[in-house]
C-alpha atoms as a PDB file:
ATOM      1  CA  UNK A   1       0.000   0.000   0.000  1.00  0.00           C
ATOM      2  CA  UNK A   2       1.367   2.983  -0.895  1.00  0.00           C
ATOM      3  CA  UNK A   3       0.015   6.078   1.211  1.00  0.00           C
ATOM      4  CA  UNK A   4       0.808   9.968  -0.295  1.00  0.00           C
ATOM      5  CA  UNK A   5       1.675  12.440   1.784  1.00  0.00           C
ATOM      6  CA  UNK A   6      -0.866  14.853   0.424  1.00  0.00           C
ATOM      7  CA  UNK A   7      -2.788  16.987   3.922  1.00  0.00           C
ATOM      8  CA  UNK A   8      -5.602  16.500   5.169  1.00  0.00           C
ATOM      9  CA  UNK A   9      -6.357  13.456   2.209  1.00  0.00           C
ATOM     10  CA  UNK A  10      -4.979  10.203   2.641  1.00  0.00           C
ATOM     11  CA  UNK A  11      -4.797   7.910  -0.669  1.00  0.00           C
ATOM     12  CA  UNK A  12      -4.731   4.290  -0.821  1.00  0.00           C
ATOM     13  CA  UNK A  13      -3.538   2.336  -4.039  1.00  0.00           C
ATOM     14  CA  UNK A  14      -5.483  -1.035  -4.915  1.00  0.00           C
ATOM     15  CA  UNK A  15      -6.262  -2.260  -8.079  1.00  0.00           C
ATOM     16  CA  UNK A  16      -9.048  -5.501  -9.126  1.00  0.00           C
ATOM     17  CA  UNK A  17      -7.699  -9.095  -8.318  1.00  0.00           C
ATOM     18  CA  UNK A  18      -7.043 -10.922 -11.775  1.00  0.00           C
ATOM     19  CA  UNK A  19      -8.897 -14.588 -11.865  1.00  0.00           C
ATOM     20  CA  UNK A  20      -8.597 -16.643 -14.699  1.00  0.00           C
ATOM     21  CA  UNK A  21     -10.288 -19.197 -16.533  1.00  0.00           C
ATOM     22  CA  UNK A  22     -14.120 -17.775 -14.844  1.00  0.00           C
ATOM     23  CA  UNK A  23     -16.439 -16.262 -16.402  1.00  0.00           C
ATOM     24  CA  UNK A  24     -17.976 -13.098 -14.537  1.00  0.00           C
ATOM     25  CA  UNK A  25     -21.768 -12.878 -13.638  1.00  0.00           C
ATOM     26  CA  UNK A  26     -24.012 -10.528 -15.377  1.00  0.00           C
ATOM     27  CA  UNK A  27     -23.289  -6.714 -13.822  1.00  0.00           C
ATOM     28  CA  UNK A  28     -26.104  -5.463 -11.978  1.00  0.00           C
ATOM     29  CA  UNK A  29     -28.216  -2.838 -13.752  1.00  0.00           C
ATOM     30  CA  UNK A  30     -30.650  -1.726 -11.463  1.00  0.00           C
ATOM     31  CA  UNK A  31     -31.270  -1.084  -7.440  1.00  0.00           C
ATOM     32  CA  UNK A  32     -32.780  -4.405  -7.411  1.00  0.00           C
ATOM     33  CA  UNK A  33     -30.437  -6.138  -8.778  1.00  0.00           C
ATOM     34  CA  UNK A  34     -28.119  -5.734  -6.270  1.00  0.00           C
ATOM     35  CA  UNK A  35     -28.542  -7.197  -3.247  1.00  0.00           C
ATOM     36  CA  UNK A  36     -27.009  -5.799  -1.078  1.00  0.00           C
ATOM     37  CA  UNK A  37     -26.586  -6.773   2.565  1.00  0.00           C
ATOM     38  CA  UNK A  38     -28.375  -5.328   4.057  1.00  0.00           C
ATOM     39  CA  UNK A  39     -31.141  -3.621   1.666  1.00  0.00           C
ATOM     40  CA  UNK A  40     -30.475   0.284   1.405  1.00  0.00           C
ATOM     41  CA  UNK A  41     -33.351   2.357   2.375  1.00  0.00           C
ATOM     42  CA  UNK A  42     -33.220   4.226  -0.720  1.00  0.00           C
ATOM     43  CA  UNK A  43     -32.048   3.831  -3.918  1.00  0.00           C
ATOM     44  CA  UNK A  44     -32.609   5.547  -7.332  1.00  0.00           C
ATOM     45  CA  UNK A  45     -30.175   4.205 -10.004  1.00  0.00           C
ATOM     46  CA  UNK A  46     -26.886   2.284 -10.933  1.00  0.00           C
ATOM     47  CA  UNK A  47     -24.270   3.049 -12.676  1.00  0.00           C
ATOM     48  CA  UNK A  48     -21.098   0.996 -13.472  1.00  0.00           C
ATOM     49  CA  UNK A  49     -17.238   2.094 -13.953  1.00  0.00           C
ATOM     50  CA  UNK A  50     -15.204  -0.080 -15.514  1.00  0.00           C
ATOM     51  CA  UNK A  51     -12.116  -0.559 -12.913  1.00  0.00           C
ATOM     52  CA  UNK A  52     -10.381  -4.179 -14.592  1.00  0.00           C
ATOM     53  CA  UNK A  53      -6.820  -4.096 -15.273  1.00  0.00           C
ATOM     54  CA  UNK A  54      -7.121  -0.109 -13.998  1.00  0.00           C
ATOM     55  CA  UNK A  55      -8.048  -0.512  -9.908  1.00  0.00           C
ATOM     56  CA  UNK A  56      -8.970   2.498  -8.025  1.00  0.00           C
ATOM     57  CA  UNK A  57      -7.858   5.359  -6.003  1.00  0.00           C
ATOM     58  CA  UNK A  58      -9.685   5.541  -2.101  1.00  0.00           C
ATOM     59  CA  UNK A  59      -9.268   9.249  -0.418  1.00  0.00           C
ATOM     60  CA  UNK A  60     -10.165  10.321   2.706  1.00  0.00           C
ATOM     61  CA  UNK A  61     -10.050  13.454   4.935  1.00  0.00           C
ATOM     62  CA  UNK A  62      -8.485  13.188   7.967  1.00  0.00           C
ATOM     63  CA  UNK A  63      -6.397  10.128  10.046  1.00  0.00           C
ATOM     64  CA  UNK A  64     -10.220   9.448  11.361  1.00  0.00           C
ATOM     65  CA  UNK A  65     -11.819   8.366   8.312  1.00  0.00           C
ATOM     66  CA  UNK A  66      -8.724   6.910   6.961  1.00  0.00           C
ATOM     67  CA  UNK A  67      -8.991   3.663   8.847  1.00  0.00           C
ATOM     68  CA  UNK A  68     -12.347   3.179   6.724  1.00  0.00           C
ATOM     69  CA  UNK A  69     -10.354   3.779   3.464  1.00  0.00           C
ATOM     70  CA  UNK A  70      -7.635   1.817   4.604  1.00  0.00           C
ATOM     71  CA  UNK A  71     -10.237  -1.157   5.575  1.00  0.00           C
ATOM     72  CA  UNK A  72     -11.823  -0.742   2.320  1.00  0.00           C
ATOM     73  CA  UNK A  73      -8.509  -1.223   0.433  1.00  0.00           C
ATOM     74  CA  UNK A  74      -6.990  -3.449   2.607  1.00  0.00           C
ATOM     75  CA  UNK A  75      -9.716  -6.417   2.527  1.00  0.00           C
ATOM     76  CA  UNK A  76     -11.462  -5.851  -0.146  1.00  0.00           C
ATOM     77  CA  UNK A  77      -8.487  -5.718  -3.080  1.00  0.00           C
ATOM     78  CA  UNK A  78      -5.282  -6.029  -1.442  1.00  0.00           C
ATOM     79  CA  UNK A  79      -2.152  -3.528  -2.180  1.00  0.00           C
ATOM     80  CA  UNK A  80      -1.383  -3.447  -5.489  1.00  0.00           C
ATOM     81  CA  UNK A  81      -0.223  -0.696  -7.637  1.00  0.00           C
ATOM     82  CA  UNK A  82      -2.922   1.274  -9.874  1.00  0.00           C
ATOM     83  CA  UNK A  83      -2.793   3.095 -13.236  1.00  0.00           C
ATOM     84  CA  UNK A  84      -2.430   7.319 -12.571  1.00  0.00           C
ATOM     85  CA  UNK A  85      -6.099   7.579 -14.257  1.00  0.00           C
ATOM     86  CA  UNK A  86      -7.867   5.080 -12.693  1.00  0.00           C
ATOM     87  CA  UNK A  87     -11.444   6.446 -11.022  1.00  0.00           C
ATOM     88  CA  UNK A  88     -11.510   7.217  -7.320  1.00  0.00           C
ATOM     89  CA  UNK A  89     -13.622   6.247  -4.466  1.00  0.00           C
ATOM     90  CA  UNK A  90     -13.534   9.582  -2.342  1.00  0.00           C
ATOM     91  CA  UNK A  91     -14.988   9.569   1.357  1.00  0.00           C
ATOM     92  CA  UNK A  92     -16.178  12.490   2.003  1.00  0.00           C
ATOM     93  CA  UNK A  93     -17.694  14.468   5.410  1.00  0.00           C
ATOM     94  CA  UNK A  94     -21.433  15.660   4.433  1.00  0.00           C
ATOM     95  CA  UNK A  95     -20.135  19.336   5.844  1.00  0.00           C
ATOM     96  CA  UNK A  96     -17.191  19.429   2.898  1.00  0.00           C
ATOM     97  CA  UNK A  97     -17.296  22.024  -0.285  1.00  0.00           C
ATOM     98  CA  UNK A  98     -17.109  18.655  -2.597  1.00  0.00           C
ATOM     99  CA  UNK A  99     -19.826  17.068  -0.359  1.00  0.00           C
ATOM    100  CA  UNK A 100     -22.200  19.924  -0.581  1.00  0.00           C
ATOM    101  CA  UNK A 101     -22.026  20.336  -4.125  1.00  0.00           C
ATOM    102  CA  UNK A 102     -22.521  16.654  -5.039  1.00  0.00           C
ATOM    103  CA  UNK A 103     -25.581  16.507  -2.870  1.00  0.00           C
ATOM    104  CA  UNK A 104     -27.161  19.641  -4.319  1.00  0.00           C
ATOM    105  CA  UNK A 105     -26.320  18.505  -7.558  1.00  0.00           C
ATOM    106  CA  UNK A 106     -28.209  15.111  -7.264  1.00  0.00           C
ATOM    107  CA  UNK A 107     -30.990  16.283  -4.798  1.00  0.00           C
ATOM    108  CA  UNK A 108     -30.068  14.870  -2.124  1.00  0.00           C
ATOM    109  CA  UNK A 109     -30.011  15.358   1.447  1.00  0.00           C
ATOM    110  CA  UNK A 110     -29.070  14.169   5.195  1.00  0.00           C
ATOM    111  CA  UNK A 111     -32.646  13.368   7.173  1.00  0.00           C
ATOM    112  CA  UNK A 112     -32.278  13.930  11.255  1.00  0.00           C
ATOM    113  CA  UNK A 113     -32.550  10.333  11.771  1.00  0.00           C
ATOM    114  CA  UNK A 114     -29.345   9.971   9.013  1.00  0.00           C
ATOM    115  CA  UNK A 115     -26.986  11.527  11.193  1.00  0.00           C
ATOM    116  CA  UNK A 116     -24.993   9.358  13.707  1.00  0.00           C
ATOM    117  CA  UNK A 117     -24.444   6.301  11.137  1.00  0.00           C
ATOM    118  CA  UNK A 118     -26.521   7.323   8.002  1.00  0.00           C
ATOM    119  CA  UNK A 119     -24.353   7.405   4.292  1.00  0.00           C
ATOM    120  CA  UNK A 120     -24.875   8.557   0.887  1.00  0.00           C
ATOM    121  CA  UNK A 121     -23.550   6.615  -1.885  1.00  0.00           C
ATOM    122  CA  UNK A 122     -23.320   8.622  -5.190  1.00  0.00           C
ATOM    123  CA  UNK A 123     -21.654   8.745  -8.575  1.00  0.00           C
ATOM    124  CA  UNK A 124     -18.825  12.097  -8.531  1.00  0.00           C
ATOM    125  CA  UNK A 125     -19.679  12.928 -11.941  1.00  0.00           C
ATOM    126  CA  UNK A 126     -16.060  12.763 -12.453  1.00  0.00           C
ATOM    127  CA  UNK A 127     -15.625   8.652 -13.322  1.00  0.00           C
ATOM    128  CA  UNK A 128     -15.701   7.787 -10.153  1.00  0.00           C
ATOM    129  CA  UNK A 129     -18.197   7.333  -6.713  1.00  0.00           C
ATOM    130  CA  UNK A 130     -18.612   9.441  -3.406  1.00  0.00           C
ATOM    131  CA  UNK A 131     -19.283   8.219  -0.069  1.00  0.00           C
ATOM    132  CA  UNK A 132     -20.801  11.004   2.307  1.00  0.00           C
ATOM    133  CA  UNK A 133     -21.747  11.052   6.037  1.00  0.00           C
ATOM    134  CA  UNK A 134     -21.915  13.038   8.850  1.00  0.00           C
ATOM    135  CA  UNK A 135     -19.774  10.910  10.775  1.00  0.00           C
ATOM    136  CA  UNK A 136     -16.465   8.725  11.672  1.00  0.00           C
ATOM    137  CA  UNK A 137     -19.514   5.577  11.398  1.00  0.00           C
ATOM    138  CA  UNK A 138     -21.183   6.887   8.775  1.00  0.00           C
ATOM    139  CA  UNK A 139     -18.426   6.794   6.671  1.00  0.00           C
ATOM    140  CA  UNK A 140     -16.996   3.899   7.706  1.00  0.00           C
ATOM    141  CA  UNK A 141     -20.490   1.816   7.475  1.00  0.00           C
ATOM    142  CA  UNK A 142     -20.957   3.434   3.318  1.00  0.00           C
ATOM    143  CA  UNK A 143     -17.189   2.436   3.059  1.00  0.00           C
ATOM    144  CA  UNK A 144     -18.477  -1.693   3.842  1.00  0.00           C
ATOM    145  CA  UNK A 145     -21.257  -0.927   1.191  1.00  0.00           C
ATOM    146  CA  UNK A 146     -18.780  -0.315  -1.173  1.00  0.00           C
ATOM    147  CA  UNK A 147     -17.292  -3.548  -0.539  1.00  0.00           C
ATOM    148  CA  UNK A 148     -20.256  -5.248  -2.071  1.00  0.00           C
ATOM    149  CA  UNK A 149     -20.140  -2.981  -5.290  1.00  0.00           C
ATOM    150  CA  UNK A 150     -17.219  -4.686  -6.610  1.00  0.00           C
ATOM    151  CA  UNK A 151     -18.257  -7.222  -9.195  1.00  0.00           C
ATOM    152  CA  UNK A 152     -16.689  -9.430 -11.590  1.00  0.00           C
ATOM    153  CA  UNK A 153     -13.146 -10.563 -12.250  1.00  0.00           C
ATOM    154  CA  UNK A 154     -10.201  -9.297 -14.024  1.00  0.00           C
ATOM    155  CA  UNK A 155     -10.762  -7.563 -17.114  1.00  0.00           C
ATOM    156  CA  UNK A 156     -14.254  -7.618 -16.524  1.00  0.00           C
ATOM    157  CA  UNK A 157     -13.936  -6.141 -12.920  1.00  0.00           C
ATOM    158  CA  UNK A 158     -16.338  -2.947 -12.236  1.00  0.00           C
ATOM    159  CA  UNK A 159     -17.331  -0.561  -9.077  1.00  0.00           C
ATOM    160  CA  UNK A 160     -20.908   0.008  -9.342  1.00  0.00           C
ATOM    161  CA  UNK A 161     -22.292   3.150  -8.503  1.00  0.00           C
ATOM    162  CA  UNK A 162     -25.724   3.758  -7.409  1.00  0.00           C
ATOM    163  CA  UNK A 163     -27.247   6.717  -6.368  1.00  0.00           C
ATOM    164  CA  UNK A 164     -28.294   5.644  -2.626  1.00  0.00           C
ATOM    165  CA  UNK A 165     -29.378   6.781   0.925  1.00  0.00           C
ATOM    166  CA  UNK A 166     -28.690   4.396   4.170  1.00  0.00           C
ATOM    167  CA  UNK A 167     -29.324   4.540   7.403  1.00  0.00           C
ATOM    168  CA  UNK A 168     -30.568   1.248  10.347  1.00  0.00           C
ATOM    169  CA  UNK A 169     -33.413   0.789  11.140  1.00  0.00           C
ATOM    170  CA  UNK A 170     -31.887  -0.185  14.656  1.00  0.00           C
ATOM    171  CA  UNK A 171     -29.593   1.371  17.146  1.00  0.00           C
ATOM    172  CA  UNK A 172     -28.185  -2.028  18.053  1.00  0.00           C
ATOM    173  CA  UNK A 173     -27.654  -4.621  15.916  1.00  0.00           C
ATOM    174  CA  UNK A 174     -25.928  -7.908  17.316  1.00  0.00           C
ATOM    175  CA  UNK A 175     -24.637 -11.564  17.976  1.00  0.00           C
ATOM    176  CA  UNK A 176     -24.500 -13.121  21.189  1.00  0.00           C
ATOM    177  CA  UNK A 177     -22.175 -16.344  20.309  1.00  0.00           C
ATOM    178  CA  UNK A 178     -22.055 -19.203  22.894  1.00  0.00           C
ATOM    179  CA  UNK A 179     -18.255 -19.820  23.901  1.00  0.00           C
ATOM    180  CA  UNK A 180     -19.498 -22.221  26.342  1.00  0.00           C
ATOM    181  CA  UNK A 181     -20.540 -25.096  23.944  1.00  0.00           C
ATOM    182  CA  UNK A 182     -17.881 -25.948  22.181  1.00  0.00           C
ATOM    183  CA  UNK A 183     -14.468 -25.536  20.685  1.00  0.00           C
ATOM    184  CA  UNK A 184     -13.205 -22.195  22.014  1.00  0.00           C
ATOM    185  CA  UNK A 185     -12.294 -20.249  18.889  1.00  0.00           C
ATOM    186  CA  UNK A 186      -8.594 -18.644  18.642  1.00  0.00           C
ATOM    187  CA  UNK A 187      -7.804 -14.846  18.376  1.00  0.00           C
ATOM    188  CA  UNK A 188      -7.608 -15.210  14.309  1.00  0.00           C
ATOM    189  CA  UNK A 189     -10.915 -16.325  14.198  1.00  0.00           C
ATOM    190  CA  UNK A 190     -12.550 -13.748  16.592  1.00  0.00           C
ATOM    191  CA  UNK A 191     -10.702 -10.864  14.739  1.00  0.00           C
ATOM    192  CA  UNK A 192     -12.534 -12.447  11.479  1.00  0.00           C
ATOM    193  CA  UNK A 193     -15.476 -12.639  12.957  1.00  0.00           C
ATOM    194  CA  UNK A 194     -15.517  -9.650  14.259  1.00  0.00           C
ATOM    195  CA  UNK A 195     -14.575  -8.000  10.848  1.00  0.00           C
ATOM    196  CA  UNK A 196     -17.157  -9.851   9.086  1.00  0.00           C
ATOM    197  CA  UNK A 197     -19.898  -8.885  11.557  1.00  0.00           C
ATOM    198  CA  UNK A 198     -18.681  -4.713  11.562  1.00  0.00           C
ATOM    199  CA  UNK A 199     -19.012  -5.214   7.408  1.00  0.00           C
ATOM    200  CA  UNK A 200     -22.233  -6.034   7.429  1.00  0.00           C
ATOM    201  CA  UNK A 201     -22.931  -3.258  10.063  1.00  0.00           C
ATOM    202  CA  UNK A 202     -23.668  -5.020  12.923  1.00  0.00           C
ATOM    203  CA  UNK A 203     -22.165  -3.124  15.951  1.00  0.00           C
ATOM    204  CA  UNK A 204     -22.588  -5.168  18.748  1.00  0.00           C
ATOM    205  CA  UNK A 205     -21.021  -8.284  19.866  1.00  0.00           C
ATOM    206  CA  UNK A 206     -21.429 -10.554  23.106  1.00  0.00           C
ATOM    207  CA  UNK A 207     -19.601 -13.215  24.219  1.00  0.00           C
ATOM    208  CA  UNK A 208     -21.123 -15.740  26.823  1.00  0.00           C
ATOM    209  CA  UNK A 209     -18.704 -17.443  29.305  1.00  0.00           C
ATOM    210  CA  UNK A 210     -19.020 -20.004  31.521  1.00  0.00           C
ATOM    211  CA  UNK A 211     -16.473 -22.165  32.418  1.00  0.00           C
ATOM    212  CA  UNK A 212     -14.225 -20.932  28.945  1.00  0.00           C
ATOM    213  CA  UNK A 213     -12.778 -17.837  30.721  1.00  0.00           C
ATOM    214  CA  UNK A 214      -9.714 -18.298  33.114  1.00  0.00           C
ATOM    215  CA  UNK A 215     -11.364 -16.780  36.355  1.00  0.00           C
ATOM    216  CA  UNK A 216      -8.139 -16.064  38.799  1.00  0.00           C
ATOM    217  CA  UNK A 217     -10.537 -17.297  41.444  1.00  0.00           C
ATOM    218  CA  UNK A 218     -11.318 -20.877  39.397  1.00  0.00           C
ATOM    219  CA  UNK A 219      -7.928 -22.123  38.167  1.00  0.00           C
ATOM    220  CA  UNK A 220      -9.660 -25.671  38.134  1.00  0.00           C
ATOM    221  CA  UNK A 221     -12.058 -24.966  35.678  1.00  0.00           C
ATOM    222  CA  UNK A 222     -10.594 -22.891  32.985  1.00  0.00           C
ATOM    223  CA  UNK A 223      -8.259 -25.390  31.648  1.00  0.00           C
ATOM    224  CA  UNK A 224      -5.199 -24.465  30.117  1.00  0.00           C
ATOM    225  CA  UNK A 225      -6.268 -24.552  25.934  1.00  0.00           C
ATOM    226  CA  UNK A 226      -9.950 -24.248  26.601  1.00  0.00           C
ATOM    227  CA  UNK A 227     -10.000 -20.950  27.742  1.00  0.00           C
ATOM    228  CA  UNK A 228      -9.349 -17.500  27.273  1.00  0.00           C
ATOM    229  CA  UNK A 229      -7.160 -15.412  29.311  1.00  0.00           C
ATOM    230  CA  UNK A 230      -7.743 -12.192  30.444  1.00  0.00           C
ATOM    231  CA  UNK A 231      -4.707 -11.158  29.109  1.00  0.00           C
ATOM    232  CA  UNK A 232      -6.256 -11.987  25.719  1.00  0.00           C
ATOM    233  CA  UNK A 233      -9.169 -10.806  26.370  1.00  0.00           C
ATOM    234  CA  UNK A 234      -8.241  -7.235  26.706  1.00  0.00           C
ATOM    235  CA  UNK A 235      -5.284  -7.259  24.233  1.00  0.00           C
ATOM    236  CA  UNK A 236      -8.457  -8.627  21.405  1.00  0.00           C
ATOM    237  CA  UNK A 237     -11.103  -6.018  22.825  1.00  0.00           C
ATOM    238  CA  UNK A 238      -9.201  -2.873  22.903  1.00  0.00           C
ATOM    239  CA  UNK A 239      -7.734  -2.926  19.874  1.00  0.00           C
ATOM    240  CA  UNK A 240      -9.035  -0.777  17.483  1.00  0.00           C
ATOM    241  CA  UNK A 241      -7.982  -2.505  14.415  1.00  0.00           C
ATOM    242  CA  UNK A 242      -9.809  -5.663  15.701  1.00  0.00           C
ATOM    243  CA  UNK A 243     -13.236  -3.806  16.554  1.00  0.00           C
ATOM    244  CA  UNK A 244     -14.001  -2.077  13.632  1.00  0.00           C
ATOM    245  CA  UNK A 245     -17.550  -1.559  14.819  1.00  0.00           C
ATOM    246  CA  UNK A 246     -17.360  -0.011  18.248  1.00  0.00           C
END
């Protein structure tokens, strides 16, 4: 990944992963067509940019809403190096110049109820697609959309752009998973699962312990290998990296 030192916009290089020998679904034309998880609230039209063999540029104002671009980059394509006129995926603050004029431009706006984790998803009228949001969330939750708008493979690879509004329909959106019945899964797999959860914009996640965390108090129990520490524990909760949610 190669990050330019251009303030306040950080810019990640990826480009589409090459697969050969498959033949590429047929590209979405419509909102319905989609399916995205989940279903936006609103959604007018779709456009698609051509991004095979050419990748994409991500940009972001500010450290804050770079880890969204970098998460974007980083698990959806991978780092690889781009062409200098490939289209970019910008993420964008809804209070921004460029913001303000795309939304006015496509009649758009930010409802009350849009602001803590709410996102826009539009075409920049420059080859390329805008995320917008009022917040850190917001962007980072339109960013995981954008995830799901890569299609295809190789040559055929393209970033569809629709012309969308988002926001939950719930302030907390979950998964309790039982660590109590079963194999206790490793740090790799609850930073995975963790990630996958966040992407599809769930933001809470709760753990249930019974005998599978090593209680200072109940050595005798927690067994050495079928546990988890506390020690682990904290080191997996706090980092920031690992919760992409919180």
């Amino acid at each position: 990944m190669r990050i330019f030192p251009f303030i306040p916009t950080l810019v990640l290089l990826s480009a589409a992963t090459v697969t050969i020998g498959q033949t590429s679904p047929p590209v979405p034309t419509s909102c319905a067509e989609l399916h995205l998880i989940p279903a936006p609230r609103v959604c007018v039209s779709v456009e698609t940019i051509p991004i095979g063999g050419v990748g994409f540029f991500v940009t972001a104002g500010g450290a804050e809403d770079g880890f969204a671009a970098e998460d974007l980059t980083e698990q959806t394509l991978g780092k690889r190096q781009v062409q200098s006129d490939a289209p970019f995926i910008r993420l964008e603050r809804a209070d921004s110049a460029a913001a303000k004029a795309l939304l006015e431009r496509n009649h758009l706006s930010f409802d009350p109820e849009m602001h803590d984790e709410g996102y826009v998803i539009v075409p920049d009228h420059d080859g390329g697609l805008a995320v917008i949001a009022e917040t850190a969330t917001g962007i980072f939750y339109g960013a995981q959309t954008v995830k799901q708008l890569v299609r295809g493979s190789g040559k055929d690879t393209v970033l569809l752009a629709p012309t969308l509004r988002d926001w939950p329909a719930m302030a907390h959106r979950g998964l309790s998973d039982d660590w109590s019945r079963g194999p206790l899964p490793n740090m790799d797999f609850l930073r995975r699962e963790i990630r996958t959860l966040a992407a599809y914009k769930l933001n809470t996640f709760s753990p249930y312990f019974e005998h599978t965390f090593a209680y200072a108090s109940t050595p005798v129990a927690a067994f050495p290998g079928g546990s988890i520490t506390p020690e682990e524990a904290t080191n997996w909760w706090t980092t920031p990296r690992n919760i992409t949610s919180r």
